[in-house]
N, C-alpha and C. Protein backbone atom coordinates (compact mmCIF):
# COMPACT_ATOMS: atom_id res chain seq x y z
N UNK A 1 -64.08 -27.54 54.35
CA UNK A 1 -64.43 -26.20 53.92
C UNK A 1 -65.02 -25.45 55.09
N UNK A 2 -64.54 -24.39 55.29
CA UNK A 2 -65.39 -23.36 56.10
C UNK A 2 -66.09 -21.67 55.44
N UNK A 3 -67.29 -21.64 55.82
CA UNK A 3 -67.82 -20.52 54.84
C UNK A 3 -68.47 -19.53 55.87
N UNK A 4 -68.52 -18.44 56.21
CA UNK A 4 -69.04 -17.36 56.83
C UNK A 4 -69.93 -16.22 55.54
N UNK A 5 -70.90 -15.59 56.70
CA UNK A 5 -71.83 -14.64 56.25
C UNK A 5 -70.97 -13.32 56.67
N UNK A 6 -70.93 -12.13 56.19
CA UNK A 6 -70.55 -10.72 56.46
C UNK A 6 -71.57 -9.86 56.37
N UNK A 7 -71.15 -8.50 57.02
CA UNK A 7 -71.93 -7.36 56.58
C UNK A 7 -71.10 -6.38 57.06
N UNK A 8 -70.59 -5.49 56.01
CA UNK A 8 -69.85 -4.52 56.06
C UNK A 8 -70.14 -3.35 56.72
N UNK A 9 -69.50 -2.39 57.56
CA UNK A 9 -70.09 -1.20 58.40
C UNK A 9 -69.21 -0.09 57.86
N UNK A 10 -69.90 0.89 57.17
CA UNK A 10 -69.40 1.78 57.28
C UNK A 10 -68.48 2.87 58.32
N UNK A 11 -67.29 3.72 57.42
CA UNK A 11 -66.76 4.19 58.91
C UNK A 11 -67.20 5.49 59.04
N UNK A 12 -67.74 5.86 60.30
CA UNK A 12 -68.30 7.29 60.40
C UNK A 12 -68.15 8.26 59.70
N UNK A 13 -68.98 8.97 58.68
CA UNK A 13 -68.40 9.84 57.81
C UNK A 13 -70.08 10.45 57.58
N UNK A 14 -69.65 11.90 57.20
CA UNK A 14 -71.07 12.56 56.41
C UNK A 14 -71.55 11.75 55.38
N UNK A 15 -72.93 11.86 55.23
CA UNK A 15 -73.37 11.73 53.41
C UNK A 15 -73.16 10.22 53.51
N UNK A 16 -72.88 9.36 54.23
CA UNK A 16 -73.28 7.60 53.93
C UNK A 16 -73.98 7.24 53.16
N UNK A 17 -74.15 7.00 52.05
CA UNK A 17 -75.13 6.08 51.47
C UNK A 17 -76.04 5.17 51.98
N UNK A 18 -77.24 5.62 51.27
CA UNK A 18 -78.09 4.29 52.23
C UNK A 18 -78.35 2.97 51.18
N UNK A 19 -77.04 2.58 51.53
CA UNK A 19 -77.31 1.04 51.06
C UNK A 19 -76.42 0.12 52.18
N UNK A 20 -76.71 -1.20 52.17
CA UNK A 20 -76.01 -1.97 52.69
C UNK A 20 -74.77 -3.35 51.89
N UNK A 21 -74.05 -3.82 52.23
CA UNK A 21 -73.03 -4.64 51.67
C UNK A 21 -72.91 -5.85 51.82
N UNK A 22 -72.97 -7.09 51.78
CA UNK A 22 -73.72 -8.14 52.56
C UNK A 22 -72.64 -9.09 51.30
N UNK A 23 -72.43 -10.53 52.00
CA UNK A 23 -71.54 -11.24 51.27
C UNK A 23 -70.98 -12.74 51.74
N UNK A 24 -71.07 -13.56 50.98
CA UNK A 24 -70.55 -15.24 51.84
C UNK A 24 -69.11 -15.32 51.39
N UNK A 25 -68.15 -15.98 51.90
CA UNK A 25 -66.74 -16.34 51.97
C UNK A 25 -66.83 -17.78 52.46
N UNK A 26 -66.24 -18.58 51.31
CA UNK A 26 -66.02 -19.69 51.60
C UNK A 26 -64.15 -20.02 51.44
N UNK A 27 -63.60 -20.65 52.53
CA UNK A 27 -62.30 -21.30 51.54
C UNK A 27 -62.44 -23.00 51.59
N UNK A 28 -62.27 -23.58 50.21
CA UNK A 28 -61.83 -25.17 50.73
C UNK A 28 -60.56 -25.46 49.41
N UNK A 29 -59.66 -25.96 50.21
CA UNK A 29 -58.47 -26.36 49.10
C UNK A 29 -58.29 -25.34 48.85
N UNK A 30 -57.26 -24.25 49.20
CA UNK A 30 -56.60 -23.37 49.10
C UNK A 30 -57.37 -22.57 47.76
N UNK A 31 -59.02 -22.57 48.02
CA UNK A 31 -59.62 -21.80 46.74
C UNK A 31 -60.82 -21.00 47.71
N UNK A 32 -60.81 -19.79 47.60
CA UNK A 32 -61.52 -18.50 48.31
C UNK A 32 -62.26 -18.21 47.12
N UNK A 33 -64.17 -18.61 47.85
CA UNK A 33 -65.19 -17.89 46.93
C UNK A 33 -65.40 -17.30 47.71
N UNK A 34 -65.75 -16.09 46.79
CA UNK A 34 -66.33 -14.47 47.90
C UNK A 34 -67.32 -14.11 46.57
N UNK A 35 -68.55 -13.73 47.68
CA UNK A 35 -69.45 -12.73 46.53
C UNK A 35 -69.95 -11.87 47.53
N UNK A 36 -69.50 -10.68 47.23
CA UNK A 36 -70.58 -9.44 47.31
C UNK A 36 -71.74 -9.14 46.70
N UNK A 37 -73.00 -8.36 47.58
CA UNK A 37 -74.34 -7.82 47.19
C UNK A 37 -74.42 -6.57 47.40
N UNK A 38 -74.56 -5.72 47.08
CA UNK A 38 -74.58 -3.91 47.04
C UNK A 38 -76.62 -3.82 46.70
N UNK A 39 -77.06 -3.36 48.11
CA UNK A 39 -78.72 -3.07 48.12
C UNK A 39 -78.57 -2.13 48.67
N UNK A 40 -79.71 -1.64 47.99
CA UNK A 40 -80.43 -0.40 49.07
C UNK A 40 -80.80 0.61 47.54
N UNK A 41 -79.95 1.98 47.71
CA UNK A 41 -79.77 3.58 46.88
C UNK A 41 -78.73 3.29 45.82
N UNK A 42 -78.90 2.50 45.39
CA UNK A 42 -77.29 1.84 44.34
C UNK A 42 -77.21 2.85 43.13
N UNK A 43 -78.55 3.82 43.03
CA UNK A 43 -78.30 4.41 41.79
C UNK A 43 -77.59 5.50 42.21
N UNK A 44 -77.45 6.23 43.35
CA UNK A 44 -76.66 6.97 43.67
C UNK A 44 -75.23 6.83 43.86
N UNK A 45 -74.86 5.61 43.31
CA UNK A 45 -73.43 4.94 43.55
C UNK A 45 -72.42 5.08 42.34
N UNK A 46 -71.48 5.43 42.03
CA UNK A 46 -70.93 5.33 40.77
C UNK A 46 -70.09 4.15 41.02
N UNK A 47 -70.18 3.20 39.50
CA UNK A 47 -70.14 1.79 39.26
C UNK A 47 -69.31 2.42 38.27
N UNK A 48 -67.77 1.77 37.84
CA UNK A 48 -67.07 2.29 36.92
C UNK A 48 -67.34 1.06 35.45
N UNK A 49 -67.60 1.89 34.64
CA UNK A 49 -68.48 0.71 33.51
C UNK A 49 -67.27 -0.12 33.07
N UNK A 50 -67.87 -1.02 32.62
CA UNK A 50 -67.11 -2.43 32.28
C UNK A 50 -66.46 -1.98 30.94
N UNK A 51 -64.96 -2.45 32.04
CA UNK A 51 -63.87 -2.06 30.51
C UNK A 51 -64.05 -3.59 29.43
N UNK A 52 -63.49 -3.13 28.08
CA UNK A 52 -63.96 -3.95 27.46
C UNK A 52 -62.50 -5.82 27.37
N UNK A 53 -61.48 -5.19 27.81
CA UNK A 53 -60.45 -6.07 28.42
C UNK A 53 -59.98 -6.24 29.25
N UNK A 54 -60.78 -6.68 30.48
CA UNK A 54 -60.24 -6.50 31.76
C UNK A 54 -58.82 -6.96 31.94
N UNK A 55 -58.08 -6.20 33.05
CA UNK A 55 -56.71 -6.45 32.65
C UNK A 55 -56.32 -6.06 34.49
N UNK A 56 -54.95 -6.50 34.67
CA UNK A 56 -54.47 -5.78 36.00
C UNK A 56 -54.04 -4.25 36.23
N UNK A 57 -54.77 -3.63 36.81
CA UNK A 57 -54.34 -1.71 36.82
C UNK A 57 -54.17 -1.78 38.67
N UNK A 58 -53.71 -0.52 38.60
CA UNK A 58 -53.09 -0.34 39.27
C UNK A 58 -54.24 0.91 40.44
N UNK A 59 -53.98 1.83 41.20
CA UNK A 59 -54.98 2.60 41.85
C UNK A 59 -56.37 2.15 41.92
N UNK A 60 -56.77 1.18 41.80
CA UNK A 60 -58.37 0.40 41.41
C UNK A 60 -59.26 1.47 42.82
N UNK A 61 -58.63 1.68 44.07
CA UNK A 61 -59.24 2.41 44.79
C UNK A 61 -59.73 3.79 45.04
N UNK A 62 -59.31 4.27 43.65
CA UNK A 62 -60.19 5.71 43.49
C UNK A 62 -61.20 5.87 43.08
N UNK A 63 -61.58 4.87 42.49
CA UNK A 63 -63.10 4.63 42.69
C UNK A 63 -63.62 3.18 43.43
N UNK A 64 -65.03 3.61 43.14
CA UNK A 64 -65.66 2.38 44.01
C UNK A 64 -65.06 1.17 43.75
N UNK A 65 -64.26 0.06 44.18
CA UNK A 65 -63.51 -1.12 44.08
C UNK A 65 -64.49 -1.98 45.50
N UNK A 66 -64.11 -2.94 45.36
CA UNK A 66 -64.30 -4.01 46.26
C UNK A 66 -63.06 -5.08 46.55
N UNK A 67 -62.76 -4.75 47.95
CA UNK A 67 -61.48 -5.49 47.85
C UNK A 67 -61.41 -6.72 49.41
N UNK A 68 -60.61 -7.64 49.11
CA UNK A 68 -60.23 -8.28 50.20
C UNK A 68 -58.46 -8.48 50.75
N UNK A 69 -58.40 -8.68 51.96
CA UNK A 69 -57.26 -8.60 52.44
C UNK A 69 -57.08 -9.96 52.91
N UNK A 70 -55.85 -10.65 52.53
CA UNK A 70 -55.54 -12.19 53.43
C UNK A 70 -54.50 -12.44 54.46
N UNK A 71 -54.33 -13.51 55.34
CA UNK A 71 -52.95 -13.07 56.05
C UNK A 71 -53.14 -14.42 56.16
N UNK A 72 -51.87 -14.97 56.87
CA UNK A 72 -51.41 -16.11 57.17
C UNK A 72 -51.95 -16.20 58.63
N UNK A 73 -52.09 -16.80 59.79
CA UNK A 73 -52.25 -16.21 61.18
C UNK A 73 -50.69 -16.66 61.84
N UNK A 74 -50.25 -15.39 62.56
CA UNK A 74 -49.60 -15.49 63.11
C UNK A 74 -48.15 -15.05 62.17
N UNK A 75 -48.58 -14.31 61.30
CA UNK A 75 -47.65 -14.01 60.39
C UNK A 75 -47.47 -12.73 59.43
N UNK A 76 -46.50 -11.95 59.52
CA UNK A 76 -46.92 -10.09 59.43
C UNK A 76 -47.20 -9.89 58.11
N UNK A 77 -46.47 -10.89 56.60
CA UNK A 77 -46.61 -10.77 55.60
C UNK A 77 -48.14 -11.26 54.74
N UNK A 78 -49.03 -10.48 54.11
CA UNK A 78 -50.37 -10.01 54.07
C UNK A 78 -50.62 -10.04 52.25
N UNK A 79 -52.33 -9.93 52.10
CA UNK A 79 -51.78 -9.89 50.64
C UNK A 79 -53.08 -9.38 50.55
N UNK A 80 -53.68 -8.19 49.52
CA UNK A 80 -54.65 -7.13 49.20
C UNK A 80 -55.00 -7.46 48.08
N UNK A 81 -56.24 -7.73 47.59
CA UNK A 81 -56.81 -8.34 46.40
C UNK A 81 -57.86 -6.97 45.98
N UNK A 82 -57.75 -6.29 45.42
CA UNK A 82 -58.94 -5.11 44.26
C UNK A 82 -59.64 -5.75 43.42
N UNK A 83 -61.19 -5.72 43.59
CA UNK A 83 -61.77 -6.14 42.53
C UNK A 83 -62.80 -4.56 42.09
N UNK A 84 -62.50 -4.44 40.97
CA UNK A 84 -63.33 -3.18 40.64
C UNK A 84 -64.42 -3.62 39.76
N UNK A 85 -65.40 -2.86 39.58
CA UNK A 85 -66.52 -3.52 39.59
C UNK A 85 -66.82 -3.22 37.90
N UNK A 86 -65.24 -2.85 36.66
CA UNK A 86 -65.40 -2.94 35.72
C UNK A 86 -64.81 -3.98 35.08
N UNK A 87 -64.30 -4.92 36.33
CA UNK A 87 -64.07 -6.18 35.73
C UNK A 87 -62.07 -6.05 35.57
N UNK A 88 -61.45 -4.95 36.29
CA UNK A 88 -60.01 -4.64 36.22
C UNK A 88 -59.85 -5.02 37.61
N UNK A 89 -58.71 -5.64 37.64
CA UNK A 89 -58.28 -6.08 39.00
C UNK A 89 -56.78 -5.74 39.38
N UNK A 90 -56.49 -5.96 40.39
CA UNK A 90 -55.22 -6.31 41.00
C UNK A 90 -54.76 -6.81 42.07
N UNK A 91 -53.37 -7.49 42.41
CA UNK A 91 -53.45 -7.88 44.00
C UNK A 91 -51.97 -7.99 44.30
N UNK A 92 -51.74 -7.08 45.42
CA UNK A 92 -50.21 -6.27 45.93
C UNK A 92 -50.21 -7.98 47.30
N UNK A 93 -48.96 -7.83 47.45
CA UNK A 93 -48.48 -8.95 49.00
C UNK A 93 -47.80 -7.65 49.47
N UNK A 94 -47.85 -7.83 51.22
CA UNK A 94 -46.73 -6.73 51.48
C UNK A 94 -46.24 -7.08 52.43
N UNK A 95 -44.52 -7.45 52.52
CA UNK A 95 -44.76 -7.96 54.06
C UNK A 95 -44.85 -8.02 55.52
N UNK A 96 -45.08 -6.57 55.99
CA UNK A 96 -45.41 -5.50 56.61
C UNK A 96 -46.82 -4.99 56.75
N UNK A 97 -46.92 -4.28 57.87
CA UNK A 97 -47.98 -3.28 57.47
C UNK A 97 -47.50 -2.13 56.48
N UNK A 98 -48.93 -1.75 56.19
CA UNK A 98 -49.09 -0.71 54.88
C UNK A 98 -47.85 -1.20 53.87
N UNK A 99 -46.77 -0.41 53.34
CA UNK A 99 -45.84 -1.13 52.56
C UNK A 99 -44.80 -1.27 52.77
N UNK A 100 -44.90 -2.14 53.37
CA UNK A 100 -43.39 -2.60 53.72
C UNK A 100 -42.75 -3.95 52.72
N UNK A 101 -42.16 -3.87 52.11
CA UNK A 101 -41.98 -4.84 51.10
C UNK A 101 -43.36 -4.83 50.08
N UNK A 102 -44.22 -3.54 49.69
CA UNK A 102 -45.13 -3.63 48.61
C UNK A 102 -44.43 -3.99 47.48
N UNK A 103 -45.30 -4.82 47.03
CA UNK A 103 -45.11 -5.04 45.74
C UNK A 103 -46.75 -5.53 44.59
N UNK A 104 -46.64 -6.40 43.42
CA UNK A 104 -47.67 -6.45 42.72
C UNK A 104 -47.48 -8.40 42.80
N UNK A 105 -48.61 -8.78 43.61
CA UNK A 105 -48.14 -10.19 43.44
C UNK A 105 -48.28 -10.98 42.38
N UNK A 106 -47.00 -11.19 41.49
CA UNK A 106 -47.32 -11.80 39.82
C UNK A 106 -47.39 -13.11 39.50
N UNK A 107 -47.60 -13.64 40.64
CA UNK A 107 -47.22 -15.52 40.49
C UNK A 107 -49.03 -15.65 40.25
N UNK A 108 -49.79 -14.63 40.31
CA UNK A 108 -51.69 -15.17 40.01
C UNK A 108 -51.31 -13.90 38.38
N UNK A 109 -51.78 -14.72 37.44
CA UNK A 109 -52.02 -13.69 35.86
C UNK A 109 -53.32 -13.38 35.65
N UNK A 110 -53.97 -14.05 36.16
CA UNK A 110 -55.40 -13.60 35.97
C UNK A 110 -56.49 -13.53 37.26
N UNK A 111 -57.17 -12.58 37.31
CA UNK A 111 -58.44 -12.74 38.46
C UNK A 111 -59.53 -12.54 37.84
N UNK A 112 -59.96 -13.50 37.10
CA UNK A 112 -61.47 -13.34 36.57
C UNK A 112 -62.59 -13.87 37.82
N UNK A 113 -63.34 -12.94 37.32
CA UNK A 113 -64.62 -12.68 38.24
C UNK A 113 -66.09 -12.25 37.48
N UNK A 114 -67.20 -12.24 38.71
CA UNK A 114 -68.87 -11.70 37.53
C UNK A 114 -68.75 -10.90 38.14
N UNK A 115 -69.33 -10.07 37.46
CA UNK A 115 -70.46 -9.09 38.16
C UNK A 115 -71.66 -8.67 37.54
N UNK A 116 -72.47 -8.69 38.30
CA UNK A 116 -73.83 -8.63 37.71
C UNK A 116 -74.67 -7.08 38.41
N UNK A 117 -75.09 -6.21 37.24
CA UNK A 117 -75.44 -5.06 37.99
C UNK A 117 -77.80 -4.99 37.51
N UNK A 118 -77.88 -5.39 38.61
CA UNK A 118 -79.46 -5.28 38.36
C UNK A 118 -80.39 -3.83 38.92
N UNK A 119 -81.56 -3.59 38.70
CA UNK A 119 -81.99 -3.04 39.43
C UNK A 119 -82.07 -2.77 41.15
N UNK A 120 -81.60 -1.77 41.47
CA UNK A 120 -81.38 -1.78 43.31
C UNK A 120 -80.55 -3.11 43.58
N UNK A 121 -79.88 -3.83 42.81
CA UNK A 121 -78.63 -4.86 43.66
C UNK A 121 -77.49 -4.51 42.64
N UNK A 122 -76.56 -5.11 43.22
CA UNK A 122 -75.05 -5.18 42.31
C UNK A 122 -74.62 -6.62 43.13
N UNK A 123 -74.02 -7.51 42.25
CA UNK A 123 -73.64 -8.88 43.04
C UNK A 123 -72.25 -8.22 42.18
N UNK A 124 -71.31 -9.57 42.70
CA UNK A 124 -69.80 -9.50 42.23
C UNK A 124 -69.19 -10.74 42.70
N UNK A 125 -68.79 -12.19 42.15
CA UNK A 125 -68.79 -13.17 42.44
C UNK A 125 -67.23 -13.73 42.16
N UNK A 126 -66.16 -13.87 42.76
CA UNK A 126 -65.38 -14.08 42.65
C UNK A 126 -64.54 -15.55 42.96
N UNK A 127 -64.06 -16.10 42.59
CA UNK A 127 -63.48 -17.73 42.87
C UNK A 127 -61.88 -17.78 42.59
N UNK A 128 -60.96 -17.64 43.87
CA UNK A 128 -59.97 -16.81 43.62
C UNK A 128 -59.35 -18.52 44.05
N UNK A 129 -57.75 -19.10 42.94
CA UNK A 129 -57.26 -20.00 43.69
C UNK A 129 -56.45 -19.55 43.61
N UNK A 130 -55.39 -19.80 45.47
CA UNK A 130 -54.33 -19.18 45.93
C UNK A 130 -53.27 -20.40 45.74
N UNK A 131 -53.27 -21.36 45.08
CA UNK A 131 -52.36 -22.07 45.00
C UNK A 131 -51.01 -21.34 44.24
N UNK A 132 -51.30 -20.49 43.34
CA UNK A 132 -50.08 -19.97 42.70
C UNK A 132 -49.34 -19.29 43.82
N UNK A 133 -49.48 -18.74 44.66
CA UNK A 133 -49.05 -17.51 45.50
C UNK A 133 -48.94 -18.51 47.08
N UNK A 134 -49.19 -19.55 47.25
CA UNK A 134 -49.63 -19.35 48.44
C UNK A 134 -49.71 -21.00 48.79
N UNK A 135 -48.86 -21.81 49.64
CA UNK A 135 -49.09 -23.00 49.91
C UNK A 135 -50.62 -23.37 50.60
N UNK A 136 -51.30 -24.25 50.50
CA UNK A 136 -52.65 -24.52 51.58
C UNK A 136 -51.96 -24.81 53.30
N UNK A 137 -52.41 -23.86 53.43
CA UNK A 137 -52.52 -23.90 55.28
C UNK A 137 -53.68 -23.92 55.80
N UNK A 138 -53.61 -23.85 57.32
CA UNK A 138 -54.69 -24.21 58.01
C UNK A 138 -55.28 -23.21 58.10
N UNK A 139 -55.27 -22.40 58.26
CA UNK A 139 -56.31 -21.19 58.98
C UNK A 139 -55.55 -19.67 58.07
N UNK A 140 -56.55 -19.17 57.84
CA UNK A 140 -56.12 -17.92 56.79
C UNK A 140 -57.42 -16.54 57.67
N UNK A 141 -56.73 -15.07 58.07
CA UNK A 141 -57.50 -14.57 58.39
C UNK A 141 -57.87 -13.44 57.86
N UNK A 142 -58.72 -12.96 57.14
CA UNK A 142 -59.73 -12.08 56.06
C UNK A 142 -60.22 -10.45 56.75
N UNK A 143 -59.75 -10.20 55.73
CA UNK A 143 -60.33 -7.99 56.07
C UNK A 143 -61.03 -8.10 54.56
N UNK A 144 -62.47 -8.37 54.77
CA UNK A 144 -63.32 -8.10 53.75
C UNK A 144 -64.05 -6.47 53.82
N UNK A 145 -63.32 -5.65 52.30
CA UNK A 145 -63.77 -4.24 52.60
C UNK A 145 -64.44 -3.57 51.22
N UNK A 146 -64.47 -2.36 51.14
CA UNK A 146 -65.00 -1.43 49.70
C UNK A 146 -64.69 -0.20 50.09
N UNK A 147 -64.49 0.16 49.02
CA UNK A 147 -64.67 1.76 48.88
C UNK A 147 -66.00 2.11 47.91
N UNK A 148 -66.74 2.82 48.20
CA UNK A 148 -68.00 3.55 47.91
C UNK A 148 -68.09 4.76 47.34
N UNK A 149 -67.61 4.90 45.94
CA UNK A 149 -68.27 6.35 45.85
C UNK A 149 -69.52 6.55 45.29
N UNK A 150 -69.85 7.81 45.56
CA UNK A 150 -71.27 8.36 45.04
C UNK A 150 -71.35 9.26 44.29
N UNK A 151 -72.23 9.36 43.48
CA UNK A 151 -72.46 10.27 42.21
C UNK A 151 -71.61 11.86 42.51
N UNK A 152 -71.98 12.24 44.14
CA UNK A 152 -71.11 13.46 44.29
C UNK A 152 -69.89 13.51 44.18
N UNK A 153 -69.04 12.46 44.48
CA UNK A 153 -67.65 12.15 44.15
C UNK A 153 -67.05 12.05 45.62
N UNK A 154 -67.91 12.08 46.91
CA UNK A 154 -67.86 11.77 48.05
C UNK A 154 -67.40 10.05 48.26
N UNK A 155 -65.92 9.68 49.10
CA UNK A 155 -66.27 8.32 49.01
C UNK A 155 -66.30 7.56 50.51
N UNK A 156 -67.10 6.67 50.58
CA UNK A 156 -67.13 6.46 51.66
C UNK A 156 -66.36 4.75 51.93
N UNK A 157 -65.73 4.35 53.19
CA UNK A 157 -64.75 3.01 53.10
C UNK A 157 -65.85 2.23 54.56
N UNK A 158 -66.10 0.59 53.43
CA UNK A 158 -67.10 -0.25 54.31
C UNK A 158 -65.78 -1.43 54.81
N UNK A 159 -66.13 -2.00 55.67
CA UNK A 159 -65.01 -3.09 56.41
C UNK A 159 -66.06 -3.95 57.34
N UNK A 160 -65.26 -5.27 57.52
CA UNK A 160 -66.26 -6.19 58.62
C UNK A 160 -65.99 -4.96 60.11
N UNK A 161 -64.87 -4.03 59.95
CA UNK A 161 -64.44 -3.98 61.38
C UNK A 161 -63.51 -2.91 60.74
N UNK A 162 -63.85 -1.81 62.04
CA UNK A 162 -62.70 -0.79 61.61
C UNK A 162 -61.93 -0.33 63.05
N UNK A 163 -60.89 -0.30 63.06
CA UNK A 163 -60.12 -0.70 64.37
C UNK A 163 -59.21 0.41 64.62
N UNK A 164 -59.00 1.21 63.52
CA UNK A 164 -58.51 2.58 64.10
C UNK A 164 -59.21 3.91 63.82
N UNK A 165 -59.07 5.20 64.13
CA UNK A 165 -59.56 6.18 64.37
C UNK A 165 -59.69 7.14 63.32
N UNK A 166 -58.79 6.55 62.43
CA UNK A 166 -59.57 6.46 60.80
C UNK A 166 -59.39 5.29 60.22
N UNK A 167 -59.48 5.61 58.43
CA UNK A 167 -60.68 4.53 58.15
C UNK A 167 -58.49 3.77 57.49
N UNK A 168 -58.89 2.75 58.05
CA UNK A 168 -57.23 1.77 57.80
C UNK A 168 -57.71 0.49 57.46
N UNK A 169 -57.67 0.24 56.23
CA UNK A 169 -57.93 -1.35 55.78
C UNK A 169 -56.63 -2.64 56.30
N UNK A 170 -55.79 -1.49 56.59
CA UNK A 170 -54.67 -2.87 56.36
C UNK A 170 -54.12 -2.69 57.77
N UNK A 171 -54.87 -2.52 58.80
CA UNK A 171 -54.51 -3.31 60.51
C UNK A 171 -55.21 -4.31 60.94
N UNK A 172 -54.06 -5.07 61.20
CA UNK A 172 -54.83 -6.93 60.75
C UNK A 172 -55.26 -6.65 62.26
N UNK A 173 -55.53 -5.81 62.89
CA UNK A 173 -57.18 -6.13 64.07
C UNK A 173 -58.52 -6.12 63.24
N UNK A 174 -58.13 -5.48 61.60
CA UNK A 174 -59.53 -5.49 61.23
C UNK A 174 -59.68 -6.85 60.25
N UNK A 175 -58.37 -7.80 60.45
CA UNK A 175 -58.76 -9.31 59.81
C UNK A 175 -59.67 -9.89 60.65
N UNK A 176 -60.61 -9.38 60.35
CA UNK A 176 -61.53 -10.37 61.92
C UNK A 176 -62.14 -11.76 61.48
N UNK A 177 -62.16 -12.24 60.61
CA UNK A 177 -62.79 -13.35 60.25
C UNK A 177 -61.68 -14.53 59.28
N UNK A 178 -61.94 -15.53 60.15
CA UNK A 178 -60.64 -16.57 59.75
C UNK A 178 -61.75 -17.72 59.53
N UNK A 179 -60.98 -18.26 58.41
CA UNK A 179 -61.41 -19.68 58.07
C UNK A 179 -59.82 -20.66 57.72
N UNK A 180 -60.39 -22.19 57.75
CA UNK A 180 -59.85 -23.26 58.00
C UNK A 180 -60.17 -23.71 56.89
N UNK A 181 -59.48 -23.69 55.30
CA UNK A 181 -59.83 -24.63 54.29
C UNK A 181 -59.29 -25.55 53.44
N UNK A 182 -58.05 -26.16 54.02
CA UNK A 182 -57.45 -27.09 54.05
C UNK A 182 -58.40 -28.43 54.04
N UNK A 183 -58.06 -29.30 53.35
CA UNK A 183 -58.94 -30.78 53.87
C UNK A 183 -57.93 -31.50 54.04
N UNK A 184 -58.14 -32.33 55.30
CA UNK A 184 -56.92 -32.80 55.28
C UNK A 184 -57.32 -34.97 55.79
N UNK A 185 -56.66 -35.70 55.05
CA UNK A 185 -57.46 -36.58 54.74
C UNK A 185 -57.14 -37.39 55.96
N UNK A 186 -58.09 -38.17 56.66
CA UNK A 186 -57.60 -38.59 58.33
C UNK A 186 -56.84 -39.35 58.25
N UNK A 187 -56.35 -39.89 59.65
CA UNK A 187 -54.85 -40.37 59.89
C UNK A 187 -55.48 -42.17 59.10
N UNK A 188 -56.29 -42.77 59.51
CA UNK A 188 -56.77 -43.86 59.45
C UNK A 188 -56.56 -44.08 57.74
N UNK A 189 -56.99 -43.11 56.68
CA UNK A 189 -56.85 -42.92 55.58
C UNK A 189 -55.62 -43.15 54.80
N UNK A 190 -54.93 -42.14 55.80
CA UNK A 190 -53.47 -42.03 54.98
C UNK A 190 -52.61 -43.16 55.45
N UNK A 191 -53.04 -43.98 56.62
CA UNK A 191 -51.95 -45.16 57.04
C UNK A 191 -52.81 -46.89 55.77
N UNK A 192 -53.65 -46.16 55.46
CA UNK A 192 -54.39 -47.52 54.72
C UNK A 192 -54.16 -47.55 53.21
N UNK A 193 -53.42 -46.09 52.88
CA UNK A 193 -52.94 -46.12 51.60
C UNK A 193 -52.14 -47.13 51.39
């Protein structure tokens, strides 16, 4: 298993919110836990309330969503995971940048996830397994991002890394963080079977 710490940076824009985004990523056995923390001004944030059947929709990014991006390394075809924070999800593969071969990836039926909205925090805890979609490989590399809106209807886009001159979730310079979560059982092991 390999697990990393984040913290999301906003991309230059008026009116930022003052909160921060903060979050662990683990993968082991082709299974990615991610949880986001939303601190700081959260009441100034619009949180889209919890539908009562969460289901797969579609645009999840017109409002505040929380999303992650995966890639293979060394490989152009990519896959965009939306988690909105009313508990509606979705997740496109494309195999291109932006859409090139978009589509809705249907081999995962469900993405259940928490979210927990407290005073001044918001967590969002997700345990995503890519076995339906996705053989276990060695190294997988991650664009952990959000979109932010605020009560004004201003929205602002957070990323580990923003790599072009506007705000672009899906240029894998901004996959900056790769993990290894394959286990793979040693040679000594598998010759003693």
């Amino acid at each position: 298993m390999t697990e990393a710490s984040f913290s999301l940076i906003p991309f230059p824009a008026p009116n930022i919110p003052q909160i921060s985004i903060t979050g662990e990523i683990s993968l082991q056995d082709n299974i990615v836990n991610l949880r986001y923390s939303l601190s700081g001004k959260i009441e100034n944030i619009l949180l889209p309330p919890a539908a009562v059947n969460p289901s797969r929709k579609d645009e999840l990014w017109q409002e505040t969503c929380f999303e992650f991006f995966l890639a293979i390394k060394n490989q152009p075809q990519y896959w965009e995971f939306n988690l909105s924070p009313s508990g509606d999800w979705n997740i496109y593969h494309m195999d291109a940048y932006r859409r090139v071969g978009f589509r809705e990836e249907t081999s995962i039926q469900r993405l259940p996830f928490e979210v927990r909205n407290e005073t001044g925090e918001f967590h969002l805890n997700a345990l995503v397994d890519l076995h339906p979609m996705l053989p276990p490989v060695q190294f997988l590399e991650f664009g952990i991002t959000a979109i932010i809106q605020n009560s004004d209807g201003n929205e602002t886009y957070w990323a580990l890394a923003h790599a072009a001159p506007f705000a672009d979730f899906h240029l894998r310079e901004s996959f900056i963080l790769g993990l290894a979560g394959q286990t793979y059982r040693s040679q000594q092991s598998v010759l003693g079977d």
